[in-house]
N, C-alpha and C. Protein backbone atom coordinates (compact mmCIF):
# COMPACT_ATOMS: atom_id res chain seq x y z
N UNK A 1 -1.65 16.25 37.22
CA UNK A 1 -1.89 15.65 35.91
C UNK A 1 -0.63 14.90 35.49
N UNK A 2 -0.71 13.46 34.98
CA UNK A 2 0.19 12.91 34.24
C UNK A 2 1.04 13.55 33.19
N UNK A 3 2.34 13.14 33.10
CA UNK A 3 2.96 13.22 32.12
C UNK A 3 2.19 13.32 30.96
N UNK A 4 1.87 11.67 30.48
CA UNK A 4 0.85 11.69 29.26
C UNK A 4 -0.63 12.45 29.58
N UNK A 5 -0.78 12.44 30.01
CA UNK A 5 -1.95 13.87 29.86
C UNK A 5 -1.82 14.93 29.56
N UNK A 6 -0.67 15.43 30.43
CA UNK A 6 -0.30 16.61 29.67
C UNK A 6 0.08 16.86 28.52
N UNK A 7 1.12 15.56 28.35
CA UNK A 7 1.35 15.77 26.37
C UNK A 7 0.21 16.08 25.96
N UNK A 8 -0.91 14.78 26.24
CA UNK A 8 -2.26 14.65 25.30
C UNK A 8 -2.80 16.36 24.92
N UNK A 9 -3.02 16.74 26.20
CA UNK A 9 -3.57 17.87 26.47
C UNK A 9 -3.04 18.97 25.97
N UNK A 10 -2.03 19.42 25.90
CA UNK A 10 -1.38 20.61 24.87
C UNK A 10 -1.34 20.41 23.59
N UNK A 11 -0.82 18.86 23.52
CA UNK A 11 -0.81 18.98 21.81
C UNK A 11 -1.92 18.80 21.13
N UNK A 12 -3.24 18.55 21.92
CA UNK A 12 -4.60 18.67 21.06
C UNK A 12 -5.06 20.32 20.90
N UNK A 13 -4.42 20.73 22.35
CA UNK A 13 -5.08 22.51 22.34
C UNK A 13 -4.05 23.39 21.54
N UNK A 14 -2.66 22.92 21.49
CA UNK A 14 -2.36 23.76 20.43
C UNK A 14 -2.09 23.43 18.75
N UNK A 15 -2.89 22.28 18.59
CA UNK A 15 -3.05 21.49 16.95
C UNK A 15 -4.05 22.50 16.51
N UNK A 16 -5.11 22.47 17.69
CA UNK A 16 -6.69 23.31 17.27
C UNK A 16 -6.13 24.55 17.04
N UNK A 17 -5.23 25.32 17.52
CA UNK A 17 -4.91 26.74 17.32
C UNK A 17 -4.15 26.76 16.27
N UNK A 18 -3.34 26.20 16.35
CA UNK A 18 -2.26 26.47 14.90
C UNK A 18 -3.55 25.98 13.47
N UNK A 19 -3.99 25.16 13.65
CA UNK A 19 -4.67 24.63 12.43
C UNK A 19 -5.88 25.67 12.18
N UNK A 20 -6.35 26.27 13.22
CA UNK A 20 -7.32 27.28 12.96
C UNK A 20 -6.94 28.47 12.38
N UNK A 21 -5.72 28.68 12.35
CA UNK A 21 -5.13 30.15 11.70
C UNK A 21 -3.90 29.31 10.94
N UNK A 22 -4.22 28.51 10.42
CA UNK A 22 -3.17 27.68 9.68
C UNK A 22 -3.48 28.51 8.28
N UNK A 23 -2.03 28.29 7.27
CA UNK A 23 -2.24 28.85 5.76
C UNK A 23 -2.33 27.35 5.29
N UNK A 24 -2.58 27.63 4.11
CA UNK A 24 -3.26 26.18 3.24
C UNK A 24 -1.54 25.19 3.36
N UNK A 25 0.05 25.27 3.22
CA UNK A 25 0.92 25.01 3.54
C UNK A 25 0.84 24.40 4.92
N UNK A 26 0.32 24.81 5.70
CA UNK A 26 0.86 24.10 6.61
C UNK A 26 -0.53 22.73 7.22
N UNK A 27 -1.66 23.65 6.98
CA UNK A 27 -2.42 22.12 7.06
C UNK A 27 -2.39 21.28 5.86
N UNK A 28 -2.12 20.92 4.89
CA UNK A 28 -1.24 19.80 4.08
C UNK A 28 -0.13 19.54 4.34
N UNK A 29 1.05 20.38 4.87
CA UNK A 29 1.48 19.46 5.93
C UNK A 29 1.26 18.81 7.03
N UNK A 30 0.36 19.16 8.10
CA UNK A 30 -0.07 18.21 8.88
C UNK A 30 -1.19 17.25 8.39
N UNK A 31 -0.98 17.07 7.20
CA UNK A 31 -2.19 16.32 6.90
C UNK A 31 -1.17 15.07 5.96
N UNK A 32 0.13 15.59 5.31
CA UNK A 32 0.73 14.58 5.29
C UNK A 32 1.54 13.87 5.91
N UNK A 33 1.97 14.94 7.29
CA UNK A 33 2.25 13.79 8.57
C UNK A 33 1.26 12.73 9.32
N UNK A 34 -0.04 12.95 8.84
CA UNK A 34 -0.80 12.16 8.90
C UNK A 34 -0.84 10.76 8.35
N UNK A 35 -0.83 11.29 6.80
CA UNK A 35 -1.25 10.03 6.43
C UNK A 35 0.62 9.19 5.93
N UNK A 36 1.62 10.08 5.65
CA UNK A 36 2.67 9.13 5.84
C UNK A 36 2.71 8.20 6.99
N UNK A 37 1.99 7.82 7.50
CA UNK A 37 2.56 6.66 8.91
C UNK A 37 1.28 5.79 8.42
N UNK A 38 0.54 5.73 7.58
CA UNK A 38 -0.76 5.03 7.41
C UNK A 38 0.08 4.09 6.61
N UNK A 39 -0.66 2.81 6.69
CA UNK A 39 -0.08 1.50 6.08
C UNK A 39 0.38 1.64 4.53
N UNK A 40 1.11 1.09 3.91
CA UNK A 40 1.51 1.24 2.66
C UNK A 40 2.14 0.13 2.43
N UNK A 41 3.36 0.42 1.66
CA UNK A 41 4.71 -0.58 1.30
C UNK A 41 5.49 -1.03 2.76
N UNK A 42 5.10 -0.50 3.72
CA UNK A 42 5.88 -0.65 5.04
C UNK A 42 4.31 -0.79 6.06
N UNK A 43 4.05 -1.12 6.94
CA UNK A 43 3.03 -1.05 7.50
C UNK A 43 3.26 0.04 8.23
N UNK A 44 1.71 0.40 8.93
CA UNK A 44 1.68 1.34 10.21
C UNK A 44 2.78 1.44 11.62
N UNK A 45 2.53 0.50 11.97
CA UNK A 45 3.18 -0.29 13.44
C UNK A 45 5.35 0.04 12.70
N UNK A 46 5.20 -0.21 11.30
CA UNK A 46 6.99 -0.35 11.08
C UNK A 46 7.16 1.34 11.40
N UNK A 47 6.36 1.97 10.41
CA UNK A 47 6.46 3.23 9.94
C UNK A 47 6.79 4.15 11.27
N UNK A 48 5.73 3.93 12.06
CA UNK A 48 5.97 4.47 13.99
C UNK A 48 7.35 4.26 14.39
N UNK A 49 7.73 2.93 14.30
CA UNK A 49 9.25 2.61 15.05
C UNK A 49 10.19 3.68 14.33
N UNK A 50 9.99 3.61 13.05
CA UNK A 50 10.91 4.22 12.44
C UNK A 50 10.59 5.78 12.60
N UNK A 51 9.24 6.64 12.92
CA UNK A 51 9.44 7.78 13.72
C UNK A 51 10.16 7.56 14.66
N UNK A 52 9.77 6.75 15.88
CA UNK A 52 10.45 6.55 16.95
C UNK A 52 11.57 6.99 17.55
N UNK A 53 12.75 6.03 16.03
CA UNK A 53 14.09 6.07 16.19
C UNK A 53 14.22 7.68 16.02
N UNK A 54 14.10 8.37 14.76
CA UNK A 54 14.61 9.50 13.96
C UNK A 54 14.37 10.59 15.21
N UNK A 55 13.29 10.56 16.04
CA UNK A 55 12.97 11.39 17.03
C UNK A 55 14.20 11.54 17.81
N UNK A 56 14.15 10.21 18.25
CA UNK A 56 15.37 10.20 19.53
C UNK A 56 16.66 10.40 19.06
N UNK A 57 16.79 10.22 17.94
CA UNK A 57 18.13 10.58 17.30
C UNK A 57 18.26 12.32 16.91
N UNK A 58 16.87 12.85 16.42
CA UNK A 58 16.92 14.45 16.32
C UNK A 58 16.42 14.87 17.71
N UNK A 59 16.60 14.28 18.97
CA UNK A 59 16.17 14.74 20.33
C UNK A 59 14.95 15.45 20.41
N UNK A 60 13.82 14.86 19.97
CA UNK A 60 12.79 15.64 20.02
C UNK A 60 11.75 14.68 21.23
N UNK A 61 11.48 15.44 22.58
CA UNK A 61 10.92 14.49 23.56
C UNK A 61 9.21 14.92 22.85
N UNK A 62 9.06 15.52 22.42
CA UNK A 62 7.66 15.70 22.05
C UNK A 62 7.19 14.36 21.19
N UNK A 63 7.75 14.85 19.76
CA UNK A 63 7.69 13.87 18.91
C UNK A 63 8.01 12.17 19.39
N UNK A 64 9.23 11.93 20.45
CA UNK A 64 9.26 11.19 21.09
C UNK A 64 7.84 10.19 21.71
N UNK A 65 7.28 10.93 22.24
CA UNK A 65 5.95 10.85 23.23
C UNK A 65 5.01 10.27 22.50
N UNK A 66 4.71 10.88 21.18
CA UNK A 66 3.87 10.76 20.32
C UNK A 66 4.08 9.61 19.74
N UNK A 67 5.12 9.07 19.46
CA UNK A 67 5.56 7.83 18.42
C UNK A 67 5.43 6.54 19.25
N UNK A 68 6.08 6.58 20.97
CA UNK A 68 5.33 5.91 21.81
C UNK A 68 4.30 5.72 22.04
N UNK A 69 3.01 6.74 21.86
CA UNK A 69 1.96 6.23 22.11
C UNK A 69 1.26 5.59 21.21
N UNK A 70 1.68 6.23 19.56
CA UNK A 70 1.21 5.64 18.71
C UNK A 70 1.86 3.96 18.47
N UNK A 71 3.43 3.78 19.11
CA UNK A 71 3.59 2.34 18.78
C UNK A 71 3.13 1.41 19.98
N UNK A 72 2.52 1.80 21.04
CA UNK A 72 1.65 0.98 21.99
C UNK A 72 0.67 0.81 21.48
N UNK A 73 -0.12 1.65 20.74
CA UNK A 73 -1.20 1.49 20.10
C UNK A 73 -1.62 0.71 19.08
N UNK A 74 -0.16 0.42 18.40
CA UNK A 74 -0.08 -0.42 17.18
C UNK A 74 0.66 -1.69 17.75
N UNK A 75 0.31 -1.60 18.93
CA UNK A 75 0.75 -3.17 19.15
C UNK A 75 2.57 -3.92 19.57
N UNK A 76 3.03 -2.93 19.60
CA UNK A 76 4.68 -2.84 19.62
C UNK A 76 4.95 -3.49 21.29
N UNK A 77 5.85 -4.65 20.94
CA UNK A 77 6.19 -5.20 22.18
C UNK A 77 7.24 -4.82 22.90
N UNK A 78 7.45 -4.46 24.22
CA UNK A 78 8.41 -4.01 24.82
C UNK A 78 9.83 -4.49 24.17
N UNK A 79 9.99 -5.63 23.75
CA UNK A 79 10.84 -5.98 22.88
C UNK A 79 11.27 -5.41 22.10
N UNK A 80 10.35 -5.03 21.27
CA UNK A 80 10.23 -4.22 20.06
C UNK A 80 10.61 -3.11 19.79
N UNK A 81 10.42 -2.54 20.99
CA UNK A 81 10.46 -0.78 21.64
C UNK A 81 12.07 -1.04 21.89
N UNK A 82 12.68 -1.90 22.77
CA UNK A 82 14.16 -1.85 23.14
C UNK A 82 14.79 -1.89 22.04
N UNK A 83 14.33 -2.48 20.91
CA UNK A 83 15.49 -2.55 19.84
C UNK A 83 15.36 -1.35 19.20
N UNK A 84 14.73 -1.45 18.75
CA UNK A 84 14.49 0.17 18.13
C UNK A 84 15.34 1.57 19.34
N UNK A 85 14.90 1.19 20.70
CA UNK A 85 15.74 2.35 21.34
C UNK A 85 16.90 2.04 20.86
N UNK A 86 17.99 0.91 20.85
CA UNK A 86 19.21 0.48 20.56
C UNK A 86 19.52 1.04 19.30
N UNK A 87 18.78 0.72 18.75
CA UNK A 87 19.20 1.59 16.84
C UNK A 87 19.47 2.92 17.32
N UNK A 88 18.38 3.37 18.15
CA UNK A 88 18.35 5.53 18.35
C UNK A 88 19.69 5.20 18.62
N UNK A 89 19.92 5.00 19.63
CA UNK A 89 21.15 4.95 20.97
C UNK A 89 22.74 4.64 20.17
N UNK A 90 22.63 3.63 19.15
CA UNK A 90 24.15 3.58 18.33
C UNK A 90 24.14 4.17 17.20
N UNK A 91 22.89 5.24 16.44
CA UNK A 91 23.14 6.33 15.38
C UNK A 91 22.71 7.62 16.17
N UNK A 92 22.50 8.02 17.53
CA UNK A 92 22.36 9.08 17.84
C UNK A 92 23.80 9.15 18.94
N UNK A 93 24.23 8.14 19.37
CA UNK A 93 25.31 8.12 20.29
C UNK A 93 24.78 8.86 21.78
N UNK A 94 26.01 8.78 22.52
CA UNK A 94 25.38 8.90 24.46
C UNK A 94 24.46 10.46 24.53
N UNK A 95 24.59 11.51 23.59
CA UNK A 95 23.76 12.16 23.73
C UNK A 95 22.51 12.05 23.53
N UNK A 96 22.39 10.77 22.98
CA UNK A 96 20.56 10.23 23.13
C UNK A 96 19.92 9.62 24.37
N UNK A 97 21.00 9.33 25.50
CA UNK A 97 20.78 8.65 26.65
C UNK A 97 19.32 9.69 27.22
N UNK A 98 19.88 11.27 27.42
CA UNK A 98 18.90 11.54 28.58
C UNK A 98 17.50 11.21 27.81
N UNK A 99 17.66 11.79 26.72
CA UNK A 99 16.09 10.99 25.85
C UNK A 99 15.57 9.60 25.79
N UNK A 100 16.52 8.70 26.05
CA UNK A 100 16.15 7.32 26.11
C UNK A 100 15.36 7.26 27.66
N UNK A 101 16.29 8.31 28.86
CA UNK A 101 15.59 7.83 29.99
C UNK A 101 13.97 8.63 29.99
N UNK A 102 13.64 9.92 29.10
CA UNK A 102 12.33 10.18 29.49
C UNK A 102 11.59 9.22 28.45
N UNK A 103 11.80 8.45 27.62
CA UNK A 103 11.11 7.91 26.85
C UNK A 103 10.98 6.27 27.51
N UNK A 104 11.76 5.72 27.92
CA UNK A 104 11.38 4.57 28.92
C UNK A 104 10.11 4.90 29.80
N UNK A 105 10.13 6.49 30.88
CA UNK A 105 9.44 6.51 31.86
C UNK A 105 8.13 7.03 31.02
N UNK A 106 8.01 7.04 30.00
CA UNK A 106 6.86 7.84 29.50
C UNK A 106 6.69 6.15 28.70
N UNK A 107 7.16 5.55 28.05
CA UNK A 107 6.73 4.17 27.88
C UNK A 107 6.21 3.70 29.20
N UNK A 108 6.56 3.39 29.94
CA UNK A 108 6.40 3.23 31.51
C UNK A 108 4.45 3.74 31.86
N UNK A 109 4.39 4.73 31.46
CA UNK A 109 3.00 5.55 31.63
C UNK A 109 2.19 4.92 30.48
N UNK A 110 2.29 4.99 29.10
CA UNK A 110 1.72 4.85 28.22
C UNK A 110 1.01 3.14 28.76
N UNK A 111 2.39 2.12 29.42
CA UNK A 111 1.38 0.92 29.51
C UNK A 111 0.52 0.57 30.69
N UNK A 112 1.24 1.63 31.61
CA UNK A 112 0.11 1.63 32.57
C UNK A 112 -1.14 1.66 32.14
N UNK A 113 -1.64 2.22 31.48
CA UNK A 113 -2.62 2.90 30.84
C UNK A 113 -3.24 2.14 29.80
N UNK A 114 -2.66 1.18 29.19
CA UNK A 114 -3.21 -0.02 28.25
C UNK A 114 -3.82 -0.94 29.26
């Protein structure tokens, strides 16, 4: 199984578990990580990059994964994606590198797949 499959695949089977024995706190929080990335004063597609960055800067390859697929989805040009890595990369400094390299190869997958 792929990389991105496997993300896909755990984080749908363990959303269903946590949310099924969720307290009312925490599904309104996942319900306003939801809808904060929905278009507003900033669009969808900005709002993603700007997960993007904050991920790779708090080293999170999960959240990472997720913000990639959602900014392929929203249309984000490889272009688009490099600058934004560059922002992670000069406010997270060289300890954002090994995260930059699984997030290239998992960009890498995501467009295979478009």
């Amino acid at each position: 199984m792929s990389r991105y499959d496997e993300f896909q695949r755990f984080r749908g089977e363990l959303n269903e578990m946590i949310l099924a024995r969720a307290t009312t706190h925490t599904k309104r929080f996942f319900t306003l990580d939801t809808k904060i990335y929905e278009d507003g004063a900033l669009d969808a597609r900005t709002k993603e990059l700007l997960g993007l960055v904050a991920s790779m800067v708090l080293r999170c390859d999960d959240c990472i994964a997720y913000h990639i697929d959602q900014c392929v989805k929203a249309g984000v040009s490889d272009e688009e994606m490099s600058e934004a890595f560059d922002v992670a990369l000069i406010v997270g400094g060289s300890i954002v590198i090994p995260h930059l390299r699984r997030a290239v190869a998992f960009l890498e997958e995501c467009r295979a797949r478009d």
